[in-house]
PDB file of N, CA and C in Angstrom:
ATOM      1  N   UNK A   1     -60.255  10.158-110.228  1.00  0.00           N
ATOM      2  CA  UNK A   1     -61.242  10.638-111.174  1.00  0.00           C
ATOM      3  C   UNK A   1     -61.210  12.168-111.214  1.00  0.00           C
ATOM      4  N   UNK A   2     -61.250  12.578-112.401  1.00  0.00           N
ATOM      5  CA  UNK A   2     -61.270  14.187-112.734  1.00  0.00           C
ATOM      6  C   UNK A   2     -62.635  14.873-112.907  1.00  0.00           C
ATOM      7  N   UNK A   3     -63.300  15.687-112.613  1.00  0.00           N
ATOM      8  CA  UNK A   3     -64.511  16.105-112.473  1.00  0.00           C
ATOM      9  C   UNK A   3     -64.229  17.777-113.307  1.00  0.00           C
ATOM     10  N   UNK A   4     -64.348  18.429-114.424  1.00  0.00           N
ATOM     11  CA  UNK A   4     -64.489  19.202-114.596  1.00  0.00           C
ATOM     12  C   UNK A   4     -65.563  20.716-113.686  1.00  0.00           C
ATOM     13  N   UNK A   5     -65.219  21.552-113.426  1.00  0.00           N
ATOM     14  CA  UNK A   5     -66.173  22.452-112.983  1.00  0.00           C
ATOM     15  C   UNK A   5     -66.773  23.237-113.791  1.00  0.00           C
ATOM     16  N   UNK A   6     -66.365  23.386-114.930  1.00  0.00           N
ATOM     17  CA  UNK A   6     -66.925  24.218-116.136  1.00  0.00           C
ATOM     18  C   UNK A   6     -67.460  25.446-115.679  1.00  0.00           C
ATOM     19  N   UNK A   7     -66.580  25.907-114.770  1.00  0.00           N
ATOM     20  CA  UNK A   7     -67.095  27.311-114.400  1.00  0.00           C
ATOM     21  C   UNK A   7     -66.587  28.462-115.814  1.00  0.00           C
ATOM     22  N   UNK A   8     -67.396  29.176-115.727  1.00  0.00           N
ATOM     23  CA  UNK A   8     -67.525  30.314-116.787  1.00  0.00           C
ATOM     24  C   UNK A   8     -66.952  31.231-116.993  1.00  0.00           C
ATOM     25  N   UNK A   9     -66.412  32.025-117.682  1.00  0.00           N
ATOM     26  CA  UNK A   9     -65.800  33.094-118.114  1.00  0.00           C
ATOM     27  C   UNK A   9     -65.433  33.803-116.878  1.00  0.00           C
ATOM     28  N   UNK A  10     -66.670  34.285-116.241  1.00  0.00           N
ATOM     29  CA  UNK A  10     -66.366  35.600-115.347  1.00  0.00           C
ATOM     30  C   UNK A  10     -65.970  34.914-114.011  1.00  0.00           C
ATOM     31  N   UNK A  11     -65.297  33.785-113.757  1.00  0.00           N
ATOM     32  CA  UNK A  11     -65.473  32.771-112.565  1.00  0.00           C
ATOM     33  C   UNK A  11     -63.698  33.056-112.778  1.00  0.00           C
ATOM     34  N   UNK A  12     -62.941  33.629-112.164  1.00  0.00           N
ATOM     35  CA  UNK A  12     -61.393  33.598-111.866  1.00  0.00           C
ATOM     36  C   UNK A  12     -60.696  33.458-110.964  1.00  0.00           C
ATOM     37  N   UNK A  13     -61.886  32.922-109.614  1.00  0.00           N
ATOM     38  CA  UNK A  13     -61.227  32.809-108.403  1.00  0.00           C
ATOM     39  C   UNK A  13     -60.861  30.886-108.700  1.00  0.00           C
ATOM     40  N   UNK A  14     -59.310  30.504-108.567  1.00  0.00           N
ATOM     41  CA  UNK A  14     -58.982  29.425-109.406  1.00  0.00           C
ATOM     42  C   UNK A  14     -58.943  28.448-108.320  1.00  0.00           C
ATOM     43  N   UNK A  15     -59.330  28.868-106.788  1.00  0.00           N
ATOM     44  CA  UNK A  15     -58.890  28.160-105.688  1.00  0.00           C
ATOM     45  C   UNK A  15     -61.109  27.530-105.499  1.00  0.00           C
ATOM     46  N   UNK A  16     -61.503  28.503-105.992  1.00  0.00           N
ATOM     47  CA  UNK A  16     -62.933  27.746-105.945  1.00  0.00           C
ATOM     48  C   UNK A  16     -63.379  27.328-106.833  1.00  0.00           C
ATOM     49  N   UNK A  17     -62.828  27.333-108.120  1.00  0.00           N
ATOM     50  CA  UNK A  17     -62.934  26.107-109.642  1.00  0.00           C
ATOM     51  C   UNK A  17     -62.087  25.339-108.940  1.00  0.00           C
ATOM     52  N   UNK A  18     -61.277  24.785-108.154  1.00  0.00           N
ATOM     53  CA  UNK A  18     -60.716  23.984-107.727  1.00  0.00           C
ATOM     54  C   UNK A  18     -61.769  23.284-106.982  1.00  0.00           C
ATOM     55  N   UNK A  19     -62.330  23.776-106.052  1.00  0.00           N
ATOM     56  CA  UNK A  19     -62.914  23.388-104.906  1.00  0.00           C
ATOM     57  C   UNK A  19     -64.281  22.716-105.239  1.00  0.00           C
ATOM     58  N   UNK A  20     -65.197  23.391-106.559  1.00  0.00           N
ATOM     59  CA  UNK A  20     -66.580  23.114-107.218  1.00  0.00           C
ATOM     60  C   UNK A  20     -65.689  21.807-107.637  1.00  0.00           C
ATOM     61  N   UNK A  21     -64.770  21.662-108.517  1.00  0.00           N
ATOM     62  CA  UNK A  21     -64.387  20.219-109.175  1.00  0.00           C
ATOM     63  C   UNK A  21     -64.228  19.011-107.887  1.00  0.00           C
ATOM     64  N   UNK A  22     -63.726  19.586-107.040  1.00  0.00           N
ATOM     65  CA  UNK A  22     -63.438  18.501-105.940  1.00  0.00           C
ATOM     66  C   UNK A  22     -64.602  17.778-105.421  1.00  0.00           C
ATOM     67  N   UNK A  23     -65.795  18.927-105.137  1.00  0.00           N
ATOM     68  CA  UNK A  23     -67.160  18.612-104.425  1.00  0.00           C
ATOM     69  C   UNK A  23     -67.566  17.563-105.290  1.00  0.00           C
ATOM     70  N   UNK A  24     -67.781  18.100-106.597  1.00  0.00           N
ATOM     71  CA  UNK A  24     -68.105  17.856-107.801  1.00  0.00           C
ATOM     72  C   UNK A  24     -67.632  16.008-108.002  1.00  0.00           C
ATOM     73  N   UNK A  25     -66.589  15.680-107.786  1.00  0.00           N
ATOM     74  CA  UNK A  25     -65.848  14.642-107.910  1.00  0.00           C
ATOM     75  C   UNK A  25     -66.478  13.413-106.754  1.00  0.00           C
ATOM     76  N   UNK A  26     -67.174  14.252-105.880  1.00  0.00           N
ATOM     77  CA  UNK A  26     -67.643  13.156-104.590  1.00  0.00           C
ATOM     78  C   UNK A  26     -68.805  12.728-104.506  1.00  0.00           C
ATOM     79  N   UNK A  27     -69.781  14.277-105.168  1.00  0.00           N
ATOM     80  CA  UNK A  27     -71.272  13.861-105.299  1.00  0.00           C
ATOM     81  C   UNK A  27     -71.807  14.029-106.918  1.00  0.00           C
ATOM     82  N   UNK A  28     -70.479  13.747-107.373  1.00  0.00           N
ATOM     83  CA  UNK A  28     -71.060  13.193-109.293  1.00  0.00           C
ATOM     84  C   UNK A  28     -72.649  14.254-109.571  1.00  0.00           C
ATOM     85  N   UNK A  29     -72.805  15.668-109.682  1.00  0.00           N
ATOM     86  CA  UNK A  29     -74.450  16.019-109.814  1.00  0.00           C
ATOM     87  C   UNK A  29     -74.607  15.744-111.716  1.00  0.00           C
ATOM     88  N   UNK A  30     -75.468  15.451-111.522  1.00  0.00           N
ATOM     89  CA  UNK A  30     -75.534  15.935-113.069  1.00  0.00           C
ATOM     90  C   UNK A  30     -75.710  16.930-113.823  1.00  0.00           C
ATOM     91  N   UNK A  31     -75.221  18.376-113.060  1.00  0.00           N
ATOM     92  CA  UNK A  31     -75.361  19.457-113.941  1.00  0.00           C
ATOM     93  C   UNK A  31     -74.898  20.309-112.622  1.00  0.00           C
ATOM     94  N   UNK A  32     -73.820  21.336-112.980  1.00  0.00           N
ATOM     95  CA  UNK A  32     -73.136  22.723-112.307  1.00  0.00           C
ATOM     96  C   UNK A  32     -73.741  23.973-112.941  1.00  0.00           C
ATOM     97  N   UNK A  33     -74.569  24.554-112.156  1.00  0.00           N
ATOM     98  CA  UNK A  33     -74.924  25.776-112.377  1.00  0.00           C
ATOM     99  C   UNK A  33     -73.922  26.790-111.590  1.00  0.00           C
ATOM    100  N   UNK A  34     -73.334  27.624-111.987  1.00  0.00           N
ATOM    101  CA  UNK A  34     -72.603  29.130-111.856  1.00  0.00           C
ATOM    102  C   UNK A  34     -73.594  30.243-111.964  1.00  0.00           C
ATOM    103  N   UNK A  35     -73.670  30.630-110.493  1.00  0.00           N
ATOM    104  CA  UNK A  35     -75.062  31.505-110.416  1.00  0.00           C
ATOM    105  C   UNK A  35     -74.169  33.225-111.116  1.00  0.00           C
ATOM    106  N   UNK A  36     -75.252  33.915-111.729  1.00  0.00           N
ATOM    107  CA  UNK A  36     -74.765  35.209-112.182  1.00  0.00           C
ATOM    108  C   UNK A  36     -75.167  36.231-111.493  1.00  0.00           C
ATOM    109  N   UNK A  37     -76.321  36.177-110.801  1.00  0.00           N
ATOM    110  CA  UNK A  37     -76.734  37.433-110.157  1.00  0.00           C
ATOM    111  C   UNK A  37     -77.666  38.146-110.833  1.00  0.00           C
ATOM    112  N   UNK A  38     -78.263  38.004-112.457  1.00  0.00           N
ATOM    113  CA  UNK A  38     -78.821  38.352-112.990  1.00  0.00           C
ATOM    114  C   UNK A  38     -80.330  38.466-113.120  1.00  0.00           C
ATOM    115  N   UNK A  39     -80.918  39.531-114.071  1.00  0.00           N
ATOM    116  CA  UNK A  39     -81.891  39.093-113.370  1.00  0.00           C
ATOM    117  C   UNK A  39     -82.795  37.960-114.353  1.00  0.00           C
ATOM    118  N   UNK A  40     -82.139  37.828-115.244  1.00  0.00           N
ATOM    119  CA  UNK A  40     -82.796  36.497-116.035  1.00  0.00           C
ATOM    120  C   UNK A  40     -82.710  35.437-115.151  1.00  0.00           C
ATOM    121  N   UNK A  41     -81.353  35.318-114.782  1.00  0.00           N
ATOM    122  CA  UNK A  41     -80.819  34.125-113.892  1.00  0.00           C
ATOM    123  C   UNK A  41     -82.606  33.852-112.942  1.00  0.00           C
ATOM    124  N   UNK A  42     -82.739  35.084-112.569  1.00  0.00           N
ATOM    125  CA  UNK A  42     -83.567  34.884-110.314  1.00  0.00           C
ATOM    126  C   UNK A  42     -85.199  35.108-112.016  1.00  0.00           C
ATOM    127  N   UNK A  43     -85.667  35.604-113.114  1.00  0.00           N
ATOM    128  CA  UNK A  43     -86.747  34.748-113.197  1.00  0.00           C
ATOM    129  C   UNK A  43     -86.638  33.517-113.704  1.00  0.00           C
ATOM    130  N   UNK A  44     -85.771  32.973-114.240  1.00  0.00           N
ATOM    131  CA  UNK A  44     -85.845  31.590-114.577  1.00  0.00           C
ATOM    132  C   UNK A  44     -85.968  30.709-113.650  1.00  0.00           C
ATOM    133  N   UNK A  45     -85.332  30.851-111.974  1.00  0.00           N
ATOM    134  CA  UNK A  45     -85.289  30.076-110.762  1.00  0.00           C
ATOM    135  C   UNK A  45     -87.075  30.781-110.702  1.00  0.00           C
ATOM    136  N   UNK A  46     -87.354  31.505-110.349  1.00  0.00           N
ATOM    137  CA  UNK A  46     -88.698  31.385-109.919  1.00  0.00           C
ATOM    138  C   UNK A  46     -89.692  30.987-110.896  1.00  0.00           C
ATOM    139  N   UNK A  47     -89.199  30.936-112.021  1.00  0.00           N
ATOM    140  CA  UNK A  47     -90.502  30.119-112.601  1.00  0.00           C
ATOM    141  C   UNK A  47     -90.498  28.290-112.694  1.00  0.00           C
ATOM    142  N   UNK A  48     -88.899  28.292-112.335  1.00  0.00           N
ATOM    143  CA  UNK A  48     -88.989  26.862-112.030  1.00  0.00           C
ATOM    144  C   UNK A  48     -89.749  26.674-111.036  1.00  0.00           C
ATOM    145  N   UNK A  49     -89.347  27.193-109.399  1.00  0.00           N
ATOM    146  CA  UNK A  49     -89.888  26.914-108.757  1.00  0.00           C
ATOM    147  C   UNK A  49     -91.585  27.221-108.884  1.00  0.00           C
ATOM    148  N   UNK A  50     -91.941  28.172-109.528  1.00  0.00           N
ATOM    149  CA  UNK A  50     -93.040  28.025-110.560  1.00  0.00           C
ATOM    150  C   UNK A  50     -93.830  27.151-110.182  1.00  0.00           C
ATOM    151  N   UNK A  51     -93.512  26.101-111.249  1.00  0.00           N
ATOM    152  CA  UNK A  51     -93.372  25.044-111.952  1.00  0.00           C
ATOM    153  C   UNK A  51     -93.638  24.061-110.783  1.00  0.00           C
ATOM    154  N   UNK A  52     -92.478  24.103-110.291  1.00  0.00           N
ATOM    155  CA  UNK A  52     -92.419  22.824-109.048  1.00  0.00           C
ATOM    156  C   UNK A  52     -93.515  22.896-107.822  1.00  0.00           C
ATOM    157  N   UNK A  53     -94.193  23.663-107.662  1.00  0.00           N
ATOM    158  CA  UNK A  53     -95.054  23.608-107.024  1.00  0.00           C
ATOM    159  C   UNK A  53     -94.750  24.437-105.498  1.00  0.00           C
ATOM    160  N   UNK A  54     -93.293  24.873-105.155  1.00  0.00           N
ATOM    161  CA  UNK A  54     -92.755  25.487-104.535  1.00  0.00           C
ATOM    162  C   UNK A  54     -93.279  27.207-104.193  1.00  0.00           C
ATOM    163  N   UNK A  55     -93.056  27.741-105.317  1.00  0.00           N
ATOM    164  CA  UNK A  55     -93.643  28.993-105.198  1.00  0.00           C
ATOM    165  C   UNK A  55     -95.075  29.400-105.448  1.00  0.00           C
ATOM    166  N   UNK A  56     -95.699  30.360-105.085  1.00  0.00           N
ATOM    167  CA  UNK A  56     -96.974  30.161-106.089  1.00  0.00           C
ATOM    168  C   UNK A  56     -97.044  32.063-106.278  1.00  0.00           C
ATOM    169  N   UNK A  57     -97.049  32.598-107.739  1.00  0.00           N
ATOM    170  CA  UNK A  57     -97.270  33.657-107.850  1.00  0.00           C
ATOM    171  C   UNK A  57     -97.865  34.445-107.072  1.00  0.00           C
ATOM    172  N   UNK A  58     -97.953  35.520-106.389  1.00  0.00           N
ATOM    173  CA  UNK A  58     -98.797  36.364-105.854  1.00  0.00           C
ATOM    174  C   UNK A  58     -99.492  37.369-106.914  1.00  0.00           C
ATOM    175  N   UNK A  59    -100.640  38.274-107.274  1.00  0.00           N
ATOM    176  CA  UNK A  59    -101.221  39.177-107.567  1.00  0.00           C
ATOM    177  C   UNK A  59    -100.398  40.292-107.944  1.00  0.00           C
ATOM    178  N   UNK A  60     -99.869  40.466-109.500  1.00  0.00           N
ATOM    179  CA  UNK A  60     -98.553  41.078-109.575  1.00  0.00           C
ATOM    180  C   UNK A  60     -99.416  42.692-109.496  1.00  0.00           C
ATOM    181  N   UNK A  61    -100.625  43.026-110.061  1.00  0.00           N
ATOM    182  CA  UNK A  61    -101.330  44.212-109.556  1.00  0.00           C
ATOM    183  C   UNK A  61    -101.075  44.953-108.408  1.00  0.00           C
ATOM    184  N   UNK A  62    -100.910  43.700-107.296  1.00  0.00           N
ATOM    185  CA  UNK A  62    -100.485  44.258-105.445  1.00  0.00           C
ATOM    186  C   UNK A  62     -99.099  44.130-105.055  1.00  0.00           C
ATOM    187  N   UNK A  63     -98.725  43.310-105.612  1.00  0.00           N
ATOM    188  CA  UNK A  63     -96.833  43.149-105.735  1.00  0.00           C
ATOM    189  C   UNK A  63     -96.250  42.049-106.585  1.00  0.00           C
ATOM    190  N   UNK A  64     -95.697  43.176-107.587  1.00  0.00           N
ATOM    191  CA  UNK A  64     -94.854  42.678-108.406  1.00  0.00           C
ATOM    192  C   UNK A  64     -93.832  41.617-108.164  1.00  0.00           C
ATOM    193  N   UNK A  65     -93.545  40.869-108.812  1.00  0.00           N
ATOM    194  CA  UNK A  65     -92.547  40.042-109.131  1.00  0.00           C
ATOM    195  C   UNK A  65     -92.257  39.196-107.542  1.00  0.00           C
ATOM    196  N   UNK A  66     -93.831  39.074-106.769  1.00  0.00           N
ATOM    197  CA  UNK A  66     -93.754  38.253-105.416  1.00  0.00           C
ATOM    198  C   UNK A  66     -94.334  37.013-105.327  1.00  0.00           C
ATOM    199  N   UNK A  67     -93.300  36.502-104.725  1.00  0.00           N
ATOM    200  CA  UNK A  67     -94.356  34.842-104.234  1.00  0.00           C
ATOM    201  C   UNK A  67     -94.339  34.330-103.225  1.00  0.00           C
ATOM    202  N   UNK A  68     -94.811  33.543-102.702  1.00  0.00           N
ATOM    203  CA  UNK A  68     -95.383  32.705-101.792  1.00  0.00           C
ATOM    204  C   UNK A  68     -94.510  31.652-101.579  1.00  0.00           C
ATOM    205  N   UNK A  69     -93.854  31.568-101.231  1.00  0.00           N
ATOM    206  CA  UNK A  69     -92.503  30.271-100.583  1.00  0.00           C
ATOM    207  C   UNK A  69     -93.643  29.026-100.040  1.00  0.00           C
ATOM    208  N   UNK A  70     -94.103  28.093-100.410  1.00  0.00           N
ATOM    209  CA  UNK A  70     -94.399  27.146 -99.579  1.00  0.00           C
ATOM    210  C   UNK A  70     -93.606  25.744 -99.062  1.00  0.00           C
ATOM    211  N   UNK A  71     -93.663  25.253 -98.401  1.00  0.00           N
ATOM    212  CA  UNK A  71     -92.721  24.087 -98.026  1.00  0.00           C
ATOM    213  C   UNK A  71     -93.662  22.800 -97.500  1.00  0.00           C
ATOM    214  N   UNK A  72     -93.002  21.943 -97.806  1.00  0.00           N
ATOM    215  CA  UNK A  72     -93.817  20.421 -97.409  1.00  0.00           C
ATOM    216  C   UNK A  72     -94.043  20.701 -95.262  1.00  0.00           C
ATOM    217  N   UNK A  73     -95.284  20.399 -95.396  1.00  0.00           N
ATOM    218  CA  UNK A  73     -96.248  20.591 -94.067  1.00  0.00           C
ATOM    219  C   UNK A  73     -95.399  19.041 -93.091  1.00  0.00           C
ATOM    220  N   UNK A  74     -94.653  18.276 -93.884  1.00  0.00           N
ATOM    221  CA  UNK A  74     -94.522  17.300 -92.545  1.00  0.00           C
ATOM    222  C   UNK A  74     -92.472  17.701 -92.580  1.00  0.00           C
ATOM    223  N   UNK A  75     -91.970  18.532 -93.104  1.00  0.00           N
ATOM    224  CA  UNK A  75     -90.774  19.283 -92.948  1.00  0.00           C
ATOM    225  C   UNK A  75     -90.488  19.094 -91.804  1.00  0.00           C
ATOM    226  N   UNK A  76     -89.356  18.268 -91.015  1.00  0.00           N
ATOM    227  CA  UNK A  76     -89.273  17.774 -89.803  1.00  0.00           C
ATOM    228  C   UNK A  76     -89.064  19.531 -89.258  1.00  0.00           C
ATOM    229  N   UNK A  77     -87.971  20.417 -90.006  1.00  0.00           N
ATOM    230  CA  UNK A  77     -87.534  21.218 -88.885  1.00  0.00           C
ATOM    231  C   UNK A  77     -88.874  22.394 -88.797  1.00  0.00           C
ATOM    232  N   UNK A  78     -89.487  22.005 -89.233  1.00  0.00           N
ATOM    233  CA  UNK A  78     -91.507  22.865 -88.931  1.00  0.00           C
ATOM    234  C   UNK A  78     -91.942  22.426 -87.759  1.00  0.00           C
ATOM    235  N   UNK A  79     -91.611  20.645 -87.457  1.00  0.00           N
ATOM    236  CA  UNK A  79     -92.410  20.378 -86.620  1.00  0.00           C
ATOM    237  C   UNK A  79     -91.379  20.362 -84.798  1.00  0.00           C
ATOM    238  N   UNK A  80     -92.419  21.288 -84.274  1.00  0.00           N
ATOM    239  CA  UNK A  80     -91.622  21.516 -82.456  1.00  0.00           C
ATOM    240  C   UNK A  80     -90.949  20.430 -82.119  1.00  0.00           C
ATOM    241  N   UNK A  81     -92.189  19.173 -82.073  1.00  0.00           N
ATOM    242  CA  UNK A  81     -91.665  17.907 -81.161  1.00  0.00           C
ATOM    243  C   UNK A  81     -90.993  17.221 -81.773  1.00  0.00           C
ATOM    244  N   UNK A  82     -89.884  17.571 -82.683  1.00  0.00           N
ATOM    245  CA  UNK A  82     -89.142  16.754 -83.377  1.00  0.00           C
ATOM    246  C   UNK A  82     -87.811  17.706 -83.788  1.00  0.00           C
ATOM    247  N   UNK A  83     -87.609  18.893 -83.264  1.00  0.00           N
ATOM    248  CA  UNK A  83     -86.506  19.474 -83.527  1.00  0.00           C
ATOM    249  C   UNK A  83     -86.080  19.764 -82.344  1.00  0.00           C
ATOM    250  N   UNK A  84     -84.449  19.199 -82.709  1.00  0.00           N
ATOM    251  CA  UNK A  84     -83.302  19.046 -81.839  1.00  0.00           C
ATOM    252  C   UNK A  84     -82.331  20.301 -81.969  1.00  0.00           C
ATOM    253  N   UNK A  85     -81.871  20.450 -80.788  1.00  0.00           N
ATOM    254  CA  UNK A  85     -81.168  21.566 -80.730  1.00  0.00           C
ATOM    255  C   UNK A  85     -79.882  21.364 -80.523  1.00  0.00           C
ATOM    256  N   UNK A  86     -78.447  21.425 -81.339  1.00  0.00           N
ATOM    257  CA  UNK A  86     -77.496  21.193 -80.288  1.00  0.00           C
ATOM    258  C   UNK A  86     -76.454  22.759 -80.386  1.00  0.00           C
ATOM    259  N   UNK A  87     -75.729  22.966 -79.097  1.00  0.00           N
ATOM    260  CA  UNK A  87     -74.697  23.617 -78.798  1.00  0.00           C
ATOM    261  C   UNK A  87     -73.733  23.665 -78.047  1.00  0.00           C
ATOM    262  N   UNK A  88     -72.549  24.600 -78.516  1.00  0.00           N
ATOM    263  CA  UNK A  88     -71.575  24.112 -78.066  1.00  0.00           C
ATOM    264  C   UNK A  88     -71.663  24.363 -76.347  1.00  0.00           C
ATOM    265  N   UNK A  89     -72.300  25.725 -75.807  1.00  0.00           N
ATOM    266  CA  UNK A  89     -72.623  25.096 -74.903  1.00  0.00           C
ATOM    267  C   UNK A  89     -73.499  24.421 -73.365  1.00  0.00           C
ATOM    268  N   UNK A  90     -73.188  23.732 -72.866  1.00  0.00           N
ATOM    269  CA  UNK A  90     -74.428  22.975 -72.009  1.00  0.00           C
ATOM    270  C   UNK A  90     -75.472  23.895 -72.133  1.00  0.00           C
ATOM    271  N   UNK A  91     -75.424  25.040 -71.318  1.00  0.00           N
ATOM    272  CA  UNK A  91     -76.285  25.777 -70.471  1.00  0.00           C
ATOM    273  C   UNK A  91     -77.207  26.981 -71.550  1.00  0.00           C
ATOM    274  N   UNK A  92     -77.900  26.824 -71.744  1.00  0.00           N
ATOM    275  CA  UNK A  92     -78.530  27.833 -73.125  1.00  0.00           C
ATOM    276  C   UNK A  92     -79.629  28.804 -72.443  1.00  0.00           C
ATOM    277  N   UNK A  93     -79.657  29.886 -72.264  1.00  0.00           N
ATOM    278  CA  UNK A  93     -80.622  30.847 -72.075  1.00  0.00           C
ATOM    279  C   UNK A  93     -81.695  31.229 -73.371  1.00  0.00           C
ATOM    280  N   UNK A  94     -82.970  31.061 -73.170  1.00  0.00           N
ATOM    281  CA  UNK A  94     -83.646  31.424 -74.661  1.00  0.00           C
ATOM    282  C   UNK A  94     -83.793  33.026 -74.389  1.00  0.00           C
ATOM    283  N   UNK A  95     -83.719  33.867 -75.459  1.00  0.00           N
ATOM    284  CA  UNK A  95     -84.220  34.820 -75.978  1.00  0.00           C
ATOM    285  C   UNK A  95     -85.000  35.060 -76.687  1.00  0.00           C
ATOM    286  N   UNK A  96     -85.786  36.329 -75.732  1.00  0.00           N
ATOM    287  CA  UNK A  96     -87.290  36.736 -76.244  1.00  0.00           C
ATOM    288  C   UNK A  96     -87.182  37.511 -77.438  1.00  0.00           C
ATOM    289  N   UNK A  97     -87.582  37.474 -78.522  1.00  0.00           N
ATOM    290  CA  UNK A  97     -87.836  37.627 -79.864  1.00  0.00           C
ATOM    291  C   UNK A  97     -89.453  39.298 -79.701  1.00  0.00           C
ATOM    292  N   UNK A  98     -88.610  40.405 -79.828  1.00  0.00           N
ATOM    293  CA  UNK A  98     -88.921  41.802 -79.274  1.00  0.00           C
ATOM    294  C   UNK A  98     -89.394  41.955 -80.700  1.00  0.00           C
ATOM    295  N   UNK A  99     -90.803  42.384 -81.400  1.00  0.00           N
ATOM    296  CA  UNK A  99     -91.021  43.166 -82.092  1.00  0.00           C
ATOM    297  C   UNK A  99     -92.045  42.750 -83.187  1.00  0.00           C
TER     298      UNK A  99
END
């Protein structure tokens, strides 16, 4: 099966239109976005997330163009007694987090 990537004009690296079609080919999405960097691009994502209930505007009077990231409260990797740690190896020293 052939999966188009329909990457865009300014997209010429031909080894990662290769690579988007391949992904593309395994998890069938129904729609490839080619991010631009723009800044239409980052308000249209935040007013989706908008929208979705994800972000929530802040007081553009006190800061402009800011929001509020929220995330679902039962988010396993939020909760302590349920996040697993693994590495490569055995013996792990924690570090104190200065500042």
């Amino acid at each position: 099966m052939t999966t188009t990537a329909n990457a865009p004009d300014y997209v010429k690296n031909q080894k990662l239109i290769q690579w988007v079609a391949e992904v593309a080919a395994l998890t069938k999405p129904d729609k490839i976005h080619w991010c631009d960097g723009s800044q239409s691009e980052y308000d249209q994502f935040c007013e989706l997330l908008v929208n979705a209930g994800v972000f929530k505007r802040l007081n553009p009077a006190k800061r402009q163009n800011a929001f509020l990231a929220l995330s679902d409260p039962d988010d396993v990797a939020r909760v302590e007694d349920r996040t697993f740690i693994c590495s490569a190896k055995k013996k792990m020293r924690a570090q104190p987090i200065i500042g």
